[in-house]
PDB file of N, CA and C in Angstrom:
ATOM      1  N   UNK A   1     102.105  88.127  68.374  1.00  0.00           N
ATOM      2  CA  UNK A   1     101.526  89.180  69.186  1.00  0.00           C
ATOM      3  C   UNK A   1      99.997  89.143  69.243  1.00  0.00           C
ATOM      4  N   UNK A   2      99.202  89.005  68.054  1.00  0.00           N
ATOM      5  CA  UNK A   2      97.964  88.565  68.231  1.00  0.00           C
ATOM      6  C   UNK A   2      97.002  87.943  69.405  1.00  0.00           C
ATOM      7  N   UNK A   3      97.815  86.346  69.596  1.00  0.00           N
ATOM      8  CA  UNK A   3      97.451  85.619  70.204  1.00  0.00           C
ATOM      9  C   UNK A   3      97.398  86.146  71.752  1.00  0.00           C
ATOM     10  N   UNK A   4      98.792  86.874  71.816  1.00  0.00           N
ATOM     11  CA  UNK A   4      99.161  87.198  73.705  1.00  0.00           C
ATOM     12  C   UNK A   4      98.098  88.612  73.799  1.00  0.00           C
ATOM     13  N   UNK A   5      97.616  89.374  72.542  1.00  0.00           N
ATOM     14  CA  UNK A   5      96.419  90.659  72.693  1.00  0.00           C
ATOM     15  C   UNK A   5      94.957  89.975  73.224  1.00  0.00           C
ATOM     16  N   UNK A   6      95.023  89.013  72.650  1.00  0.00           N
ATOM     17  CA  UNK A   6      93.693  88.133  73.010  1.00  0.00           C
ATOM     18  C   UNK A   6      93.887  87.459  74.444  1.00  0.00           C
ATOM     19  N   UNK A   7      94.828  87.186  74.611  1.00  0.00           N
ATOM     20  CA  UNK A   7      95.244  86.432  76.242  1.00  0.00           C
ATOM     21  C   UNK A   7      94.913  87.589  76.831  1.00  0.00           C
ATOM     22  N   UNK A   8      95.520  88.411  76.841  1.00  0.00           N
ATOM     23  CA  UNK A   8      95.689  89.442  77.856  1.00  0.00           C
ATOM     24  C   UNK A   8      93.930  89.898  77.840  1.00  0.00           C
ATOM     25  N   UNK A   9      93.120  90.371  76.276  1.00  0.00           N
ATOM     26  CA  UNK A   9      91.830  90.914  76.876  1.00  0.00           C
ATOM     27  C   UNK A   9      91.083  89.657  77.534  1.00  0.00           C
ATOM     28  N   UNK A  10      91.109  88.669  77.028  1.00  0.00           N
ATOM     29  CA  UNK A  10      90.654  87.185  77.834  1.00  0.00           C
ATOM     30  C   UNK A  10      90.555  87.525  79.295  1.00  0.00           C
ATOM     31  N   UNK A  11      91.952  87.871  79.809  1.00  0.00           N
ATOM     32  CA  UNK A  11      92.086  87.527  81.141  1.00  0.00           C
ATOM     33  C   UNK A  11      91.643  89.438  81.778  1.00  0.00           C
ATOM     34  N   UNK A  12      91.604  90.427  81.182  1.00  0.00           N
ATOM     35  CA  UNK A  12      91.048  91.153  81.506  1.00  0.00           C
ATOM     36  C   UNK A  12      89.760  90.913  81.953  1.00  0.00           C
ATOM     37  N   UNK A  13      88.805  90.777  80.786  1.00  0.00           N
ATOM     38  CA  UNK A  13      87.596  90.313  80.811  1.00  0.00           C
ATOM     39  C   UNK A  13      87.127  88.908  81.994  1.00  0.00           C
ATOM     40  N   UNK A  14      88.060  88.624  82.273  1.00  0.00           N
ATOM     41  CA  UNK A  14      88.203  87.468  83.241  1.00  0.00           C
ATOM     42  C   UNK A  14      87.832  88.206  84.733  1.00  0.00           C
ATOM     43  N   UNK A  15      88.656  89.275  84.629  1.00  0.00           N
ATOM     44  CA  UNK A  15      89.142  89.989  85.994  1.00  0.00           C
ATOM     45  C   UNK A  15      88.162  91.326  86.288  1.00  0.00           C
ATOM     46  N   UNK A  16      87.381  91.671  85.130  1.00  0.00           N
ATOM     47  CA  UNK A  16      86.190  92.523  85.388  1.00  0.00           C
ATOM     48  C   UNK A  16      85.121  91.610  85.605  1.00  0.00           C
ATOM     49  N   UNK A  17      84.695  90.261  85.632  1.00  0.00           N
ATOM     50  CA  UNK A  17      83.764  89.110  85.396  1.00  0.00           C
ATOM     51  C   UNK A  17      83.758  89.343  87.337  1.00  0.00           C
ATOM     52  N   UNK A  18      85.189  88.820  87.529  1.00  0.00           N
ATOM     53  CA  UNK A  18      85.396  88.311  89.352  1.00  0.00           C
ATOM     54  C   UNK A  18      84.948  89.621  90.138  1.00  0.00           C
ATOM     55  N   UNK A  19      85.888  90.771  89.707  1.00  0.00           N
ATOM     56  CA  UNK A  19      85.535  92.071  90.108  1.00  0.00           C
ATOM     57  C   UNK A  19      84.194  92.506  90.813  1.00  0.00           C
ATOM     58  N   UNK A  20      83.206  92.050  89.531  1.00  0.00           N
ATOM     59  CA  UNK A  20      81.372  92.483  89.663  1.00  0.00           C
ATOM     60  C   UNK A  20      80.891  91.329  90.719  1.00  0.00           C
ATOM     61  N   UNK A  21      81.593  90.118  90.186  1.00  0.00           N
ATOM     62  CA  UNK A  21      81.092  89.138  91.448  1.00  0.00           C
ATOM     63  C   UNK A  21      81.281  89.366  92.994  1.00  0.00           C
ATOM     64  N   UNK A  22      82.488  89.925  93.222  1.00  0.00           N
ATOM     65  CA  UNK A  22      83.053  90.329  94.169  1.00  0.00           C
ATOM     66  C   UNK A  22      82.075  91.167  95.058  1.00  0.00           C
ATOM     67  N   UNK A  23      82.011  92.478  93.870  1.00  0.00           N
ATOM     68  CA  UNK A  23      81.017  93.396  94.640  1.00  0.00           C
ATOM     69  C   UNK A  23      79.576  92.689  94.837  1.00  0.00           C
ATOM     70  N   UNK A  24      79.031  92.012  94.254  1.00  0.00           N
ATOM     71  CA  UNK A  24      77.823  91.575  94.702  1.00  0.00           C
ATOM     72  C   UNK A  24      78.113  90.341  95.842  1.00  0.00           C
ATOM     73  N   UNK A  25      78.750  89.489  96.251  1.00  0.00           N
ATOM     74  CA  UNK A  25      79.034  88.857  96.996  1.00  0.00           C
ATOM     75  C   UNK A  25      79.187  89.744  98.478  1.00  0.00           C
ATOM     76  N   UNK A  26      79.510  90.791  98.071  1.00  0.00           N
ATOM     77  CA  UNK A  26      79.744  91.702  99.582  1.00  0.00           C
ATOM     78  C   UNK A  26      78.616  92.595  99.904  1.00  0.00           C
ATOM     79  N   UNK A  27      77.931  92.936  98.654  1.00  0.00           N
ATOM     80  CA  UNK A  27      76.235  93.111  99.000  1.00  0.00           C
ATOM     81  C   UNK A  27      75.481  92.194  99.830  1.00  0.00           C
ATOM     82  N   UNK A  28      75.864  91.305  99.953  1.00  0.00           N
ATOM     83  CA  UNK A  28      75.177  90.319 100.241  1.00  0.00           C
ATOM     84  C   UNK A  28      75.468  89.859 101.634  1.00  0.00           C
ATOM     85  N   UNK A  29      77.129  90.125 101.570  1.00  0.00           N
ATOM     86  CA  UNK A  29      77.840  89.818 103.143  1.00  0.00           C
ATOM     87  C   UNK A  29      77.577  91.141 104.016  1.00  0.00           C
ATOM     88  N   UNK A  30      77.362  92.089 103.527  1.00  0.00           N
ATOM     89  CA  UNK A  30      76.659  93.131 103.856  1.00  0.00           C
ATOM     90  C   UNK A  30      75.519  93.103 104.532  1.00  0.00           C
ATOM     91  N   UNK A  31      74.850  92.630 103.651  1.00  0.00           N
ATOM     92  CA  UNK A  31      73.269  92.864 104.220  1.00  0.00           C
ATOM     93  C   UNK A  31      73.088  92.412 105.460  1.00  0.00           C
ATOM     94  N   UNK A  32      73.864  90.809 105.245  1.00  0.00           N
ATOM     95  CA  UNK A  32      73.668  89.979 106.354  1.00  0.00           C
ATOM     96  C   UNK A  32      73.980  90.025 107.131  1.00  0.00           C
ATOM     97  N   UNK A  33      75.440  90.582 107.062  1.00  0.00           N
ATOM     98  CA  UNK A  33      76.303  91.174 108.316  1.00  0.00           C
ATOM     99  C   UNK A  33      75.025  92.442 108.991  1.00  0.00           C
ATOM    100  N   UNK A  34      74.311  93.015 108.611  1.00  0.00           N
ATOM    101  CA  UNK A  34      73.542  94.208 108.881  1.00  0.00           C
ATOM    102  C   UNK A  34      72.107  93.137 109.670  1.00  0.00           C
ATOM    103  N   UNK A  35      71.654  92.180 108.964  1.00  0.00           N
ATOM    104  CA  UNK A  35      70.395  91.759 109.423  1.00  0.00           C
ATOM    105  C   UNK A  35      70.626  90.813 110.810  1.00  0.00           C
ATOM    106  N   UNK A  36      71.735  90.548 110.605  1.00  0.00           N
ATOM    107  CA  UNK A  36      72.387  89.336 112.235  1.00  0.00           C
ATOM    108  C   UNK A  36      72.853  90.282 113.271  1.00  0.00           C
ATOM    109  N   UNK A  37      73.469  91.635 112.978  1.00  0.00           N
ATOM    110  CA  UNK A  37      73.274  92.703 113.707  1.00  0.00           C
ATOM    111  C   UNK A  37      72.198  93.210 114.454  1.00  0.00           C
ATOM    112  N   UNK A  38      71.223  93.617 113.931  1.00  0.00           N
ATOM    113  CA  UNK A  38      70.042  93.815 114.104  1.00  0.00           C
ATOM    114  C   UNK A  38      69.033  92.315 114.922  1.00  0.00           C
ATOM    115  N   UNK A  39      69.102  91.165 114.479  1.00  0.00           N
ATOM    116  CA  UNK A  39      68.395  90.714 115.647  1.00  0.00           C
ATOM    117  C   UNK A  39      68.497  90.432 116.737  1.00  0.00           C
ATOM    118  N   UNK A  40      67.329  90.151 117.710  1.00  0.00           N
ATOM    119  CA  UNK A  40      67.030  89.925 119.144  1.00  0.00           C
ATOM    120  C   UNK A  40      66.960  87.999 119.038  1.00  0.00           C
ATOM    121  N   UNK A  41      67.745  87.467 119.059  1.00  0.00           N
ATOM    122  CA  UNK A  41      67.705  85.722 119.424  1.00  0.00           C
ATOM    123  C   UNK A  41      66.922  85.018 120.549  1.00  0.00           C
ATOM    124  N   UNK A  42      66.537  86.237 120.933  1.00  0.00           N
ATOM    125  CA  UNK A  42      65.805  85.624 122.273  1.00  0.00           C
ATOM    126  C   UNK A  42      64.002  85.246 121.907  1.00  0.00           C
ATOM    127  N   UNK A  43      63.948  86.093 120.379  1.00  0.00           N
ATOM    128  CA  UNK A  43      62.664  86.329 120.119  1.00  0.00           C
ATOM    129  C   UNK A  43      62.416  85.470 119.028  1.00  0.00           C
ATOM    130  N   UNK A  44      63.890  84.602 118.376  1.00  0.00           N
ATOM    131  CA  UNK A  44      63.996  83.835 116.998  1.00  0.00           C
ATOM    132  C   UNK A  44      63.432  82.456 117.543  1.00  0.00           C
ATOM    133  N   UNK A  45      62.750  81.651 116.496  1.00  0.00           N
ATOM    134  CA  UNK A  45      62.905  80.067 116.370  1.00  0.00           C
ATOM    135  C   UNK A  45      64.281  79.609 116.714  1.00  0.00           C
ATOM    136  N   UNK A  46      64.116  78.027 117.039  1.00  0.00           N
ATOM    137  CA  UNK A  46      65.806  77.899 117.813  1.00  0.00           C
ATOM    138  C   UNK A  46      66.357  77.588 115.991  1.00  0.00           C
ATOM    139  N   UNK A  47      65.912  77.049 115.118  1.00  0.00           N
ATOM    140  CA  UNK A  47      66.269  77.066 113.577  1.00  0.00           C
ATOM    141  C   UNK A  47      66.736  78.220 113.567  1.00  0.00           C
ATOM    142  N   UNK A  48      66.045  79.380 113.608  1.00  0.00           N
ATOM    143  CA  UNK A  48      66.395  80.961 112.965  1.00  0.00           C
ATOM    144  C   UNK A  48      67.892  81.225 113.398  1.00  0.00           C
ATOM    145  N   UNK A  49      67.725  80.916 114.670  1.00  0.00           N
ATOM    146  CA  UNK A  49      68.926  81.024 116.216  1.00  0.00           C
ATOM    147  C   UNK A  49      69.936  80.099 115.515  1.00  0.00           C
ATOM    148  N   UNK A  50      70.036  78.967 114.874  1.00  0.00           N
ATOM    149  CA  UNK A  50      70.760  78.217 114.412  1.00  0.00           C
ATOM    150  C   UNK A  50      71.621  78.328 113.272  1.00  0.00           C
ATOM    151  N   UNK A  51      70.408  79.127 112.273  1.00  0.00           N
ATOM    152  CA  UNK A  51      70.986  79.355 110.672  1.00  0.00           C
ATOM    153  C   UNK A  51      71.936  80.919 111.400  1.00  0.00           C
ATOM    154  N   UNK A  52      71.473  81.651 111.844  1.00  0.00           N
ATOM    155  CA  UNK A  52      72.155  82.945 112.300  1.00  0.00           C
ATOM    156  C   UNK A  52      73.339  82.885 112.317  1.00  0.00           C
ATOM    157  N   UNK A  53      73.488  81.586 113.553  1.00  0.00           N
ATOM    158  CA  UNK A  53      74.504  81.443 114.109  1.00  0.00           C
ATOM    159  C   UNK A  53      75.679  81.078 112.820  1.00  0.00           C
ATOM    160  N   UNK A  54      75.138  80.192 112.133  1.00  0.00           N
ATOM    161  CA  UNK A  54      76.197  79.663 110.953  1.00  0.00           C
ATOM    162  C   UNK A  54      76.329  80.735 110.178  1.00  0.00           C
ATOM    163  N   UNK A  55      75.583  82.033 109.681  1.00  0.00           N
ATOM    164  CA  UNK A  55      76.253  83.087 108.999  1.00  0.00           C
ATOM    165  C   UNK A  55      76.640  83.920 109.792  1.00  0.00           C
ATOM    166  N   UNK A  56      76.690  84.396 111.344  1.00  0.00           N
ATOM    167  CA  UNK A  56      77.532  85.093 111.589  1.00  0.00           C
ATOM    168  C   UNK A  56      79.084  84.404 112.356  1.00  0.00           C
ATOM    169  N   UNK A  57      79.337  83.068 112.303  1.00  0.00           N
ATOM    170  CA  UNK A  57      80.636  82.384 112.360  1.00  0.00           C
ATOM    171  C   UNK A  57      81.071  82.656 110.835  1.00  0.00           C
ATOM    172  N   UNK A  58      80.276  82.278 110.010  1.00  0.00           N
ATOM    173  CA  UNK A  58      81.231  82.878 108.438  1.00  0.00           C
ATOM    174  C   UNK A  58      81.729  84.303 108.490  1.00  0.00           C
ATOM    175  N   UNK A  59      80.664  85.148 108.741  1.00  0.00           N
ATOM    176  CA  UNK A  59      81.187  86.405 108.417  1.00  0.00           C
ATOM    177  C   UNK A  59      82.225  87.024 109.776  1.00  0.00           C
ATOM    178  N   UNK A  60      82.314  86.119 110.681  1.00  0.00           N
ATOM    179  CA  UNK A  60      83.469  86.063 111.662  1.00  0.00           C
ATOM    180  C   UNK A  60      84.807  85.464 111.077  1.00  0.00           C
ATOM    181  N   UNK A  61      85.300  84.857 110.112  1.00  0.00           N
ATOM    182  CA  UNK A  61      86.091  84.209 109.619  1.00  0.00           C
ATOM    183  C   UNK A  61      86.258  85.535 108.462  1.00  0.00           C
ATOM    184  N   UNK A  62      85.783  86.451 108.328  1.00  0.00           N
ATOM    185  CA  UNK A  62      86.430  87.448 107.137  1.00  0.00           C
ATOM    186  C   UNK A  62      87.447  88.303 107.685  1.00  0.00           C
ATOM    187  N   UNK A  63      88.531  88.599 106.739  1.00  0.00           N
ATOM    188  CA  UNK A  63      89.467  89.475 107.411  1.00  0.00           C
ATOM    189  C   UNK A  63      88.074  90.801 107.995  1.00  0.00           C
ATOM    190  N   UNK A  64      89.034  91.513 108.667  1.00  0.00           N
ATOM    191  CA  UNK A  64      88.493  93.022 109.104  1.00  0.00           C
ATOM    192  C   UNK A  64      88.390  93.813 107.880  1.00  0.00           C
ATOM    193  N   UNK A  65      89.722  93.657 106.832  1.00  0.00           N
ATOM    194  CA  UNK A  65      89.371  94.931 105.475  1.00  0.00           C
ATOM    195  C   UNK A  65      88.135  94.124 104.684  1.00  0.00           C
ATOM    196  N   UNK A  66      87.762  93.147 104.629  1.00  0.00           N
ATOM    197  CA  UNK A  66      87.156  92.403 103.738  1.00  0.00           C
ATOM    198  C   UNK A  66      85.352  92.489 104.218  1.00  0.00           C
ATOM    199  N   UNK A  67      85.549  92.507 105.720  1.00  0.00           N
ATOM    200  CA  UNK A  67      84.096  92.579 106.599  1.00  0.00           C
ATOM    201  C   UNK A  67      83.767  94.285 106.106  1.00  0.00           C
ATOM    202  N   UNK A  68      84.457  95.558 106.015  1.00  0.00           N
ATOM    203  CA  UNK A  68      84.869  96.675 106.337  1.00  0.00           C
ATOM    204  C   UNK A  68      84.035  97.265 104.685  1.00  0.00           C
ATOM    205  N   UNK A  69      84.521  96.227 103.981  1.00  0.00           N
ATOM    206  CA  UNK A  69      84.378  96.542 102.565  1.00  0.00           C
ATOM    207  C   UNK A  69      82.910  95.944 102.283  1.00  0.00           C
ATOM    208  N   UNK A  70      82.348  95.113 102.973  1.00  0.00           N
ATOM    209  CA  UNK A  70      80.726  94.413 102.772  1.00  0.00           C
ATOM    210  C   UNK A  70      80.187  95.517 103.531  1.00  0.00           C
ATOM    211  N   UNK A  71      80.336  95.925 104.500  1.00  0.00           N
ATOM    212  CA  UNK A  71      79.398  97.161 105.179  1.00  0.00           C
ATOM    213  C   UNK A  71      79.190  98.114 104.221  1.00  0.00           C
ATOM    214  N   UNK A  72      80.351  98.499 103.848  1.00  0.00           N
ATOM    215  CA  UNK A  72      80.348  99.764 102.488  1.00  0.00           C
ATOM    216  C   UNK A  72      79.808  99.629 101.603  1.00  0.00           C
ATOM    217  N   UNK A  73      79.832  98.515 101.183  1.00  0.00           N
ATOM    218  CA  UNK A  73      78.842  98.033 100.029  1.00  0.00           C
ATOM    219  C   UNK A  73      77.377  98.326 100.073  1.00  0.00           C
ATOM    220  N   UNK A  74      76.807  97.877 101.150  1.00  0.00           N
ATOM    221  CA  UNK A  74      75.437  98.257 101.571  1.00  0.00           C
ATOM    222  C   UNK A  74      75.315 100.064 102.257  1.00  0.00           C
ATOM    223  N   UNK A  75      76.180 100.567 102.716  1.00  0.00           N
ATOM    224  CA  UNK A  75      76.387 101.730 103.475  1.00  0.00           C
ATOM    225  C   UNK A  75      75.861 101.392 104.893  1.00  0.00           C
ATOM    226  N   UNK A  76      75.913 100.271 105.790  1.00  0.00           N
ATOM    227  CA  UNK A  76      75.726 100.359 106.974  1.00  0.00           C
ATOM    228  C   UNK A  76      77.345  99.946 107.834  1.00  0.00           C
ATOM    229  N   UNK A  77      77.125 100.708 108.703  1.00  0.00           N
ATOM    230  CA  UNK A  77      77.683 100.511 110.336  1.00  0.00           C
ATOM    231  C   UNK A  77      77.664  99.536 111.229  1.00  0.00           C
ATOM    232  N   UNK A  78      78.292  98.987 111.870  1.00  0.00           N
ATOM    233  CA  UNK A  78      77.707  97.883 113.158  1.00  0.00           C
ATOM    234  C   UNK A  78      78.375  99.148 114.025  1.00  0.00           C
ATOM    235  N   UNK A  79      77.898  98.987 115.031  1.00  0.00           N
ATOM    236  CA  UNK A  79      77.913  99.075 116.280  1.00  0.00           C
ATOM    237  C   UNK A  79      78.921  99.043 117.097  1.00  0.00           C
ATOM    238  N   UNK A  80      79.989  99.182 117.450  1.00  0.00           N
ATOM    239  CA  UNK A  80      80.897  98.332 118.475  1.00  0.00           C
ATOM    240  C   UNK A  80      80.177  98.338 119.909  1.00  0.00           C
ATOM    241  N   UNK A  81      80.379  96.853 120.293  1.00  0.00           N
ATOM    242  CA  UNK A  81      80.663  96.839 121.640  1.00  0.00           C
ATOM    243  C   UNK A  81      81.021  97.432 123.071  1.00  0.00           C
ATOM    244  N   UNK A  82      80.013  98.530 123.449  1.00  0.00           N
ATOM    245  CA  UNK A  82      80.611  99.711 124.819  1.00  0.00           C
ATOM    246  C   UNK A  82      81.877  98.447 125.544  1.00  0.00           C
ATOM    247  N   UNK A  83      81.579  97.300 125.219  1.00  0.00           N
ATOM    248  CA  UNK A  83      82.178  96.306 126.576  1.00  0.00           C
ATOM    249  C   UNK A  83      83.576  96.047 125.777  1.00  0.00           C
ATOM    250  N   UNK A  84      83.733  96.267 124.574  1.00  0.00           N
ATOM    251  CA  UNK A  84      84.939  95.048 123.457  1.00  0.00           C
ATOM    252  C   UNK A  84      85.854  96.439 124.146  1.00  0.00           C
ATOM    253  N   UNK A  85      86.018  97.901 124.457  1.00  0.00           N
ATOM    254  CA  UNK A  85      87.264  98.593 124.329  1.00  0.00           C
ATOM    255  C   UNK A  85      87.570  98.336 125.607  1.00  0.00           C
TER     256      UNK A  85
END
């Protein structure tokens, strides 16, 4: 029994480790999701226009609960689209 008390806090401690990563990883998908929101491309370097583009195709590839949960993280909103309904 010892051994499987130590497995088990092991893998606890494992799963509060991913947990914190988690939330800071979505701080982050957050922000960005918030700062690629916010710009005007017409006014970026074609680089700026370029790197943009490659983090908002990533953060296009997140489920909806997962995108939903990085906004929250930071406490911002996007916008919808008057045109997407």
């Amino acid at each position: 029994m010892p051994q499987r008390d130590e497995e088990i806090a092991l893998l606890r401690d494992e799963l509060e480790m991913l947990m914190t990563e988690r939330q800071a990883i979505l701080r982050v998908v957050g922000a960005a999701t918030a700062l690629i929101a916010s710009l005007d491309s017409k006014r970026l370097p074609v680089g700026a226009v370029e790197a943009a583009d490659m983090v908002a195709t990533s953060i296009n590839h997140l489920s909806e609960e997962t995108l939903q949960d990085a906004l929250t993280a930071v406490n911002a909103e996007i916008e919808e689209d008057s045109t997407a309904a």
